[in-house]
C-alpha atoms as a PDB file:
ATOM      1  CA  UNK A   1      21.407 -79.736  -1.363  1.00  0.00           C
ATOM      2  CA  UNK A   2      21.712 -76.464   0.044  1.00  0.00           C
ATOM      3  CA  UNK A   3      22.419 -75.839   3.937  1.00  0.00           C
ATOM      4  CA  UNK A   4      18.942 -74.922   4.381  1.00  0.00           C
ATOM      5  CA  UNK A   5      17.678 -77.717   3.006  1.00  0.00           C
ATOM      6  CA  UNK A   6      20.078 -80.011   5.163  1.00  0.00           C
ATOM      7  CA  UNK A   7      18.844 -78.190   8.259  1.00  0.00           C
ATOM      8  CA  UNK A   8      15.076 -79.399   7.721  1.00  0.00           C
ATOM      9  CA  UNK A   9      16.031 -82.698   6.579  1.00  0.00           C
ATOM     10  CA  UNK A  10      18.306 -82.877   9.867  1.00  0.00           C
ATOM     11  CA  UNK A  11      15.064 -81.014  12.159  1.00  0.00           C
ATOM     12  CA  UNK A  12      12.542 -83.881  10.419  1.00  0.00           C
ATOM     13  CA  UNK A  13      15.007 -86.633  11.460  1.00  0.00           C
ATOM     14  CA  UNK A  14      14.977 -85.612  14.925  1.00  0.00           C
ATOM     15  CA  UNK A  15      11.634 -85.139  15.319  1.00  0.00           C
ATOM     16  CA  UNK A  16      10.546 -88.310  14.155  1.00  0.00           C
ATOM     17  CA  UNK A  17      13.590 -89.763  16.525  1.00  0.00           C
ATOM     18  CA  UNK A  18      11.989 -88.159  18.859  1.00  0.00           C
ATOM     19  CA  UNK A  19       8.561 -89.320  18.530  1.00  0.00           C
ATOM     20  CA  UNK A  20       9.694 -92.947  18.320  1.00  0.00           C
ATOM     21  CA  UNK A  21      11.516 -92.719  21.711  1.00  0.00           C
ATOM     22  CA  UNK A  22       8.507 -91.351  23.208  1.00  0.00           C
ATOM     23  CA  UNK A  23       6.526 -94.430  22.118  1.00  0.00           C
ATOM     24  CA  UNK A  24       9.213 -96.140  23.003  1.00  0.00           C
ATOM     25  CA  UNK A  25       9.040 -94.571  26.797  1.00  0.00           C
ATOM     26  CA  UNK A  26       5.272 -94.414  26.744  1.00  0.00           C
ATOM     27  CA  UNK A  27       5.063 -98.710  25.474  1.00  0.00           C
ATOM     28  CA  UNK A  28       7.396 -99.197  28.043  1.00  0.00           C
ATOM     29  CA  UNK A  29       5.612 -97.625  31.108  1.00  0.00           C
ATOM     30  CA  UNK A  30       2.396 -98.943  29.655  1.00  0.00           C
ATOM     31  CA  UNK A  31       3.232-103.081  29.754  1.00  0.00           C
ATOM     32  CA  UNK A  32       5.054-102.862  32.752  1.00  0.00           C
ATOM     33  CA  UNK A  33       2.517-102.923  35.265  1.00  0.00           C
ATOM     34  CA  UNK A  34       4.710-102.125  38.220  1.00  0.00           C
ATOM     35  CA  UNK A  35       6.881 -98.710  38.944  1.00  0.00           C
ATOM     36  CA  UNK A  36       9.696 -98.172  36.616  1.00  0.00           C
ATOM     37  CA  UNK A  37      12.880 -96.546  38.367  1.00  0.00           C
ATOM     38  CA  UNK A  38      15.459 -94.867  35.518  1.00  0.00           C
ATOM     39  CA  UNK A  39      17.772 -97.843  35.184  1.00  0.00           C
ATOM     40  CA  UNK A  40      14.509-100.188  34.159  1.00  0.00           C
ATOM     41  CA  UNK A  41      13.482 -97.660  31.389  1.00  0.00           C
ATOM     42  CA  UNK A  42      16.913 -97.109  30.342  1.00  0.00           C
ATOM     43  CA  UNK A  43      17.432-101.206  29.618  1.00  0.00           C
ATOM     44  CA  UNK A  44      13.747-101.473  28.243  1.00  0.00           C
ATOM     45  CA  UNK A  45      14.338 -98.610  25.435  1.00  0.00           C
ATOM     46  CA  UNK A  46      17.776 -98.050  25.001  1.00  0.00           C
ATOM     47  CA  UNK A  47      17.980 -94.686  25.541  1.00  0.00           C
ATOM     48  CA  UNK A  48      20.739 -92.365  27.034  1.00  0.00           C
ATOM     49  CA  UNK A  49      19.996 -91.037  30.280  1.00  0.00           C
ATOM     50  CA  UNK A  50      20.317 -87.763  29.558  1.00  0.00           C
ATOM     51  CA  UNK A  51      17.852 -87.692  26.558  1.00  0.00           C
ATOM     52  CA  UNK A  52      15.719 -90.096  28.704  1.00  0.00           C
ATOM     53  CA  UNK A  53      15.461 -87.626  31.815  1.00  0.00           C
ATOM     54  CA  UNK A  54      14.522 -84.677  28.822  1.00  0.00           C
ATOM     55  CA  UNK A  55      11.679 -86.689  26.975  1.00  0.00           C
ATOM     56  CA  UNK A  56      10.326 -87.980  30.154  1.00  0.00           C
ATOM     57  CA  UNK A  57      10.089 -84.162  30.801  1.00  0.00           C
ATOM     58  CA  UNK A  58       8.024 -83.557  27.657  1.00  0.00           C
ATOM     59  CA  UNK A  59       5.858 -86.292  28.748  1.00  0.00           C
ATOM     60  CA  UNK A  60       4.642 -84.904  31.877  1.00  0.00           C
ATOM     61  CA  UNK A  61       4.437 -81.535  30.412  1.00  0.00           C
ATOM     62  CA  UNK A  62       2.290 -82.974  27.659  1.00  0.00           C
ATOM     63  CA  UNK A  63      -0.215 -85.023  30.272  1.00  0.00           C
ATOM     64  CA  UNK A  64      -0.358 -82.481  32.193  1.00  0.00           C
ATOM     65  CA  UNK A  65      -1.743 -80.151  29.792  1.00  0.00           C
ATOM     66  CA  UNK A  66      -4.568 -82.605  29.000  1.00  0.00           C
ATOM     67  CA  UNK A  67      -6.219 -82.944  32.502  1.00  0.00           C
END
């Protein structure tokens, strides 16, 4: 495979990582019925911190844009 190939096999596999932790964050706020601090939604999907604190960003920015 060449390296350019590798790169869009590697880009796919991290955007569809990416989408599942944003169902992930987004089935997670949904069922809870009460206010989730960081910790909660870190135990509930298993996701670092870091990467939590940058989806949760994307999440905003994309309800945002809807209203």
């Amino acid at each position: 495979m060449e390296d350019e190939e590798k790169q869009e096999v590697e880009r796919e596999i991290d955007n569809a990582r990416e989408i599942t932790n944003l169902k992930k964050i987004e089935a997670a706020l949904f069922i809870s019925g009460k206010w989730l601090n960081m910790q909660d939604l870190i135990t509930l999907t298993d996701i670092n911190p870091i990467l939590l604190r940058q989806l949760l960003e994307k999440l905003v920015e994309r309800y945002t844009k809807e209203d």
